[in-house]
N, C-alpha and C. Protein backbone atom coordinates (compact mmCIF):
# COMPACT_ATOMS: atom_id res chain seq x y z
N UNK A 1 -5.57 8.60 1.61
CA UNK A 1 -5.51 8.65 0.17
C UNK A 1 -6.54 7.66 -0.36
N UNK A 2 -7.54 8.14 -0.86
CA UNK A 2 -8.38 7.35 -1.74
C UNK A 2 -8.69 7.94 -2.83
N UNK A 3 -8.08 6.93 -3.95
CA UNK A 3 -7.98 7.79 -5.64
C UNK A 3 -8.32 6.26 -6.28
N UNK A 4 -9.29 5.32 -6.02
CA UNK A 4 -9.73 4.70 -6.57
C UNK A 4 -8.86 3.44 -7.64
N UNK A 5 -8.07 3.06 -7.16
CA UNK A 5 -7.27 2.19 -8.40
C UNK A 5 -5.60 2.95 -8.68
N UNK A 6 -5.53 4.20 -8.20
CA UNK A 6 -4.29 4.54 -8.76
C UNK A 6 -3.70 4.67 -7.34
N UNK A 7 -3.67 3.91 -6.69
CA UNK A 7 -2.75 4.31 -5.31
C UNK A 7 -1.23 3.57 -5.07
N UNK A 8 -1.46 2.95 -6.13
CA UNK A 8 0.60 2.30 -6.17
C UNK A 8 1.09 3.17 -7.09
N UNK A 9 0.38 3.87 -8.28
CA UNK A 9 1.13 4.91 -8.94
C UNK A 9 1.51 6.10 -8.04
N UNK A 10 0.37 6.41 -6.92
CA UNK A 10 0.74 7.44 -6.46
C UNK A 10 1.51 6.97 -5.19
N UNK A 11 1.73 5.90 -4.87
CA UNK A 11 3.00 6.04 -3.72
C UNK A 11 4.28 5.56 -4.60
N UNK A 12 4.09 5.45 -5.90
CA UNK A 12 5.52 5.00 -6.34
C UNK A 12 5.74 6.80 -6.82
N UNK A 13 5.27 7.35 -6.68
CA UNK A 13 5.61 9.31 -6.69
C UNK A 13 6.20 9.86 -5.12
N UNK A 14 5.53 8.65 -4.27
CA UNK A 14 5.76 9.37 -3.16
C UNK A 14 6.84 8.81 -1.96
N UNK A 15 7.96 8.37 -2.92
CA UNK A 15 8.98 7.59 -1.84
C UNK A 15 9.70 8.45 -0.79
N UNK A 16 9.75 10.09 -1.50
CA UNK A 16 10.40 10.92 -0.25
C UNK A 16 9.63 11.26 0.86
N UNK A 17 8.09 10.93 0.69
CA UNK A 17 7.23 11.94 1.30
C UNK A 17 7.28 10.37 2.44
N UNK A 18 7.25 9.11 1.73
CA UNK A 18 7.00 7.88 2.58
C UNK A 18 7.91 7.61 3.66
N UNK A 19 9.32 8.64 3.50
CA UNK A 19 10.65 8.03 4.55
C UNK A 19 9.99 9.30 5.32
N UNK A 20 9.19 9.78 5.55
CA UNK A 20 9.15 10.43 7.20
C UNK A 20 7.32 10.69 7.19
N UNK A 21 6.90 10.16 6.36
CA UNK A 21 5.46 10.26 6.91
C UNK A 21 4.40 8.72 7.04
N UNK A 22 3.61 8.82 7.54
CA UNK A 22 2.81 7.47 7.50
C UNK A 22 1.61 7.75 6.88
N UNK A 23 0.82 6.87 6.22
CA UNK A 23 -0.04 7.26 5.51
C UNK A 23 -1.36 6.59 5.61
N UNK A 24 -2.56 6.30 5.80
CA UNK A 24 -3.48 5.74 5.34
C UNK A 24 -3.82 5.26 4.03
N UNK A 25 -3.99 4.54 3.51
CA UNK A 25 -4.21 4.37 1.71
C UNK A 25 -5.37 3.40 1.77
N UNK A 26 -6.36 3.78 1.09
CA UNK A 26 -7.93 2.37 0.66
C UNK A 26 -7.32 2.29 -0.76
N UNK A 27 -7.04 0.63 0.11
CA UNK A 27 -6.72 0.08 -1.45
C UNK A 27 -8.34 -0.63 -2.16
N UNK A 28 -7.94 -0.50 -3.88
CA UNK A 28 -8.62 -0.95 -4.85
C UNK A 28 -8.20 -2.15 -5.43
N UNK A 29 -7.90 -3.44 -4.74
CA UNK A 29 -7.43 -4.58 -6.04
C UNK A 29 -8.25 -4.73 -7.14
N UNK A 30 -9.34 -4.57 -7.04
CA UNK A 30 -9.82 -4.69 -8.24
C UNK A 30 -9.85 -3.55 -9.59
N UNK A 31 -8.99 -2.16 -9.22
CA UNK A 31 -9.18 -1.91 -9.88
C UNK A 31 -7.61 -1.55 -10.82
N UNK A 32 -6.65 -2.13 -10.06
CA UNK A 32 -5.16 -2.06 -10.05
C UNK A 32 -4.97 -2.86 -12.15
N UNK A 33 -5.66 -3.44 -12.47
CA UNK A 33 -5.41 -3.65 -13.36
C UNK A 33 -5.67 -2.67 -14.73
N UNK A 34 -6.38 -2.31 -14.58
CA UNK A 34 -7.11 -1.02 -15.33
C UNK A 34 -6.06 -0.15 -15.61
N UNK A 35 -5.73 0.13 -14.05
CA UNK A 35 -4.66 1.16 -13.93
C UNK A 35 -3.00 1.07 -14.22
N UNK A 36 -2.99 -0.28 -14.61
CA UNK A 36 -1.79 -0.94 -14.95
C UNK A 36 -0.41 -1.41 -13.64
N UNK A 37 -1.62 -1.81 -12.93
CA UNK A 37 -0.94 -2.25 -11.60
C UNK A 37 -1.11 -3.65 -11.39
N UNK A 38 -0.34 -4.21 -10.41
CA UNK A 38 -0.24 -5.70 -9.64
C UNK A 38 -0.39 -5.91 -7.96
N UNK A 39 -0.70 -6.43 -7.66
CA UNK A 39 -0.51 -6.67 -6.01
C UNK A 39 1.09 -6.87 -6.35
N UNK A 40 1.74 -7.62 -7.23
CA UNK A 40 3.09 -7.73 -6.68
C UNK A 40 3.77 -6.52 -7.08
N UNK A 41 3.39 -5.58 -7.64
CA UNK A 41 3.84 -4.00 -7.94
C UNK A 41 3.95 -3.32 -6.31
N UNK A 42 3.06 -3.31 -5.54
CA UNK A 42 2.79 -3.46 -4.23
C UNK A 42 3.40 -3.85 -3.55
N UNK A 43 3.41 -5.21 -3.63
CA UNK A 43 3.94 -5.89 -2.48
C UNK A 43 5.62 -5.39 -2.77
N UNK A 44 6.06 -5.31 -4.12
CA UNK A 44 7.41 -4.77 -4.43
C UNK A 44 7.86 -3.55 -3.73
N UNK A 45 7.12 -2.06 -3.64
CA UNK A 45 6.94 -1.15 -2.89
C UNK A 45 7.50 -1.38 -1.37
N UNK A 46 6.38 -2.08 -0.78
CA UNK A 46 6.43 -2.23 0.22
C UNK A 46 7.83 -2.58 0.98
N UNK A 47 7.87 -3.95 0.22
CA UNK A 47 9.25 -4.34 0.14
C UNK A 47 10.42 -3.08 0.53
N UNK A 48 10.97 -2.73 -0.48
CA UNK A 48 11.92 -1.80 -0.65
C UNK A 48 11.82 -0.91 0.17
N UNK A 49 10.38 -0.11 1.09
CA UNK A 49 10.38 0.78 1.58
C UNK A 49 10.30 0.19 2.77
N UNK A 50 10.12 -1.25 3.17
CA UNK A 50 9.98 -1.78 4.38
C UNK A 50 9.00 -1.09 5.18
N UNK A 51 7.92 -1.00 4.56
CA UNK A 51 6.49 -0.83 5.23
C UNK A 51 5.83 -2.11 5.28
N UNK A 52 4.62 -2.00 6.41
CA UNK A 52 4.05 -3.25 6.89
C UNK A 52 2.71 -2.36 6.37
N UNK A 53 1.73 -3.02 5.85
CA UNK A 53 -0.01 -2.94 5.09
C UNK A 53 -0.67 -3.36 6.71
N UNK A 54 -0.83 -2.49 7.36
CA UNK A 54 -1.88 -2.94 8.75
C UNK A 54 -3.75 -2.67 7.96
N UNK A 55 -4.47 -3.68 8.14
CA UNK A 55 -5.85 -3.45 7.37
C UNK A 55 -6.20 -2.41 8.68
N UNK A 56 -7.42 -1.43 8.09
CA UNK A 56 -7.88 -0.82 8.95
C UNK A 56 -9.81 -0.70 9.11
N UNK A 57 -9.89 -2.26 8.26
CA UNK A 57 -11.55 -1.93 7.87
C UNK A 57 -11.84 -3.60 7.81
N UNK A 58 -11.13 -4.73 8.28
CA UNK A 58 -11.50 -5.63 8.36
C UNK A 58 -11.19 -6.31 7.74
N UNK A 59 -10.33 -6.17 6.93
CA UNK A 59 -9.73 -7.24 5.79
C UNK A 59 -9.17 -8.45 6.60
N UNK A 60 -9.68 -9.56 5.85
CA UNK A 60 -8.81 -10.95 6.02
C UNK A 60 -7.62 -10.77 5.63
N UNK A 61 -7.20 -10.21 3.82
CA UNK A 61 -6.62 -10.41 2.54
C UNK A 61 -6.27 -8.79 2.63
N UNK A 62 -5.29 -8.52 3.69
CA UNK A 62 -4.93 -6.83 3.70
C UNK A 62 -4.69 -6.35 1.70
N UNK A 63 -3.94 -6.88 0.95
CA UNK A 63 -3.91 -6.22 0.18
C UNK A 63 -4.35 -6.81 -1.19
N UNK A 64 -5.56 -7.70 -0.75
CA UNK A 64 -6.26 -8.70 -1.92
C UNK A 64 -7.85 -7.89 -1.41
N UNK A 65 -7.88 -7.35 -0.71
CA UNK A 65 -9.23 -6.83 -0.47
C UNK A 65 -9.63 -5.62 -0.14
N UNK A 66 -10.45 -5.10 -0.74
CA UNK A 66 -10.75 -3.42 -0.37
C UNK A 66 -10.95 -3.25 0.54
N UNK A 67 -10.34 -2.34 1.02
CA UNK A 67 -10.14 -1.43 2.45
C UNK A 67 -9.00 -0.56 2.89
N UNK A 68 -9.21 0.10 4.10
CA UNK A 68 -8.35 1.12 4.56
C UNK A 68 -7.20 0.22 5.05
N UNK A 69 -5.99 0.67 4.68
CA UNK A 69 -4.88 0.35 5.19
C UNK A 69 -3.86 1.50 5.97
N UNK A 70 -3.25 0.91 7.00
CA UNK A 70 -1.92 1.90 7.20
C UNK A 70 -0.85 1.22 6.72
N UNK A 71 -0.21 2.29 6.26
CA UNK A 71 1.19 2.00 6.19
C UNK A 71 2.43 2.86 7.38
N UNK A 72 3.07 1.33 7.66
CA UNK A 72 3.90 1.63 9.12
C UNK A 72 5.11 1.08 8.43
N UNK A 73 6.14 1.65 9.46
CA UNK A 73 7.79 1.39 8.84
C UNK A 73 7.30 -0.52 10.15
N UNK A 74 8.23 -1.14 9.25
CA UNK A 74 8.86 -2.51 9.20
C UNK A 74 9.97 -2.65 10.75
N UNK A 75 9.46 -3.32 11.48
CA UNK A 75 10.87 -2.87 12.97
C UNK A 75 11.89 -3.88 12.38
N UNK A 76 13.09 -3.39 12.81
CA UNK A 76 14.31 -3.37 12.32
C UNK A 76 14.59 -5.49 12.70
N UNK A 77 13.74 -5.87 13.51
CA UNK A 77 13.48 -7.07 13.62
C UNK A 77 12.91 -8.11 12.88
N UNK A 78 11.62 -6.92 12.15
CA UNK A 78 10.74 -7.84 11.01
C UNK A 78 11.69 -8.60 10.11
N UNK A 79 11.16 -9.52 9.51
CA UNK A 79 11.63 -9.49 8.20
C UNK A 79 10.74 -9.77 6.67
């Protein structure tokens, strides 16, 4: 999924599709504001759905910096 800035609107659409699929997402922080988003809108997501942000393009700052991310379920150990 790369839609430029709107990718927490579109996984906050996609909580049924998120409990049995995994997804790739390139995140935009910079453009999350525009779009009326937060990293902690995000990080809130995440939270609740107990997904882990794995960078997939080199990020230091998985969800402070542009790039490909996966999203993976959370092991029942994480916390």
């Amino acid at each position: 999924m790369d839609i430029e800035g709107w990718e927490i609107a579109a996984l906050h659409s996609a909580r049924t599709l998120l409990a049995d699929t995994r997804i790739a997402v390139e995140l935009h922080p910079s453009a999350w504001a525009w779009s009326g988003h937060s990293r902690a809108d995000l990080e809130q997501l995440l939270d609740e759905w107990r997904l882990i942000p794995r960078p997939l393009s080199g990020q230091r700052d998985v969800l402070g910096q542009h790039g490909q991310v996966f999203l993976e379920p959370r092991e029942s150990t994480e916390s």
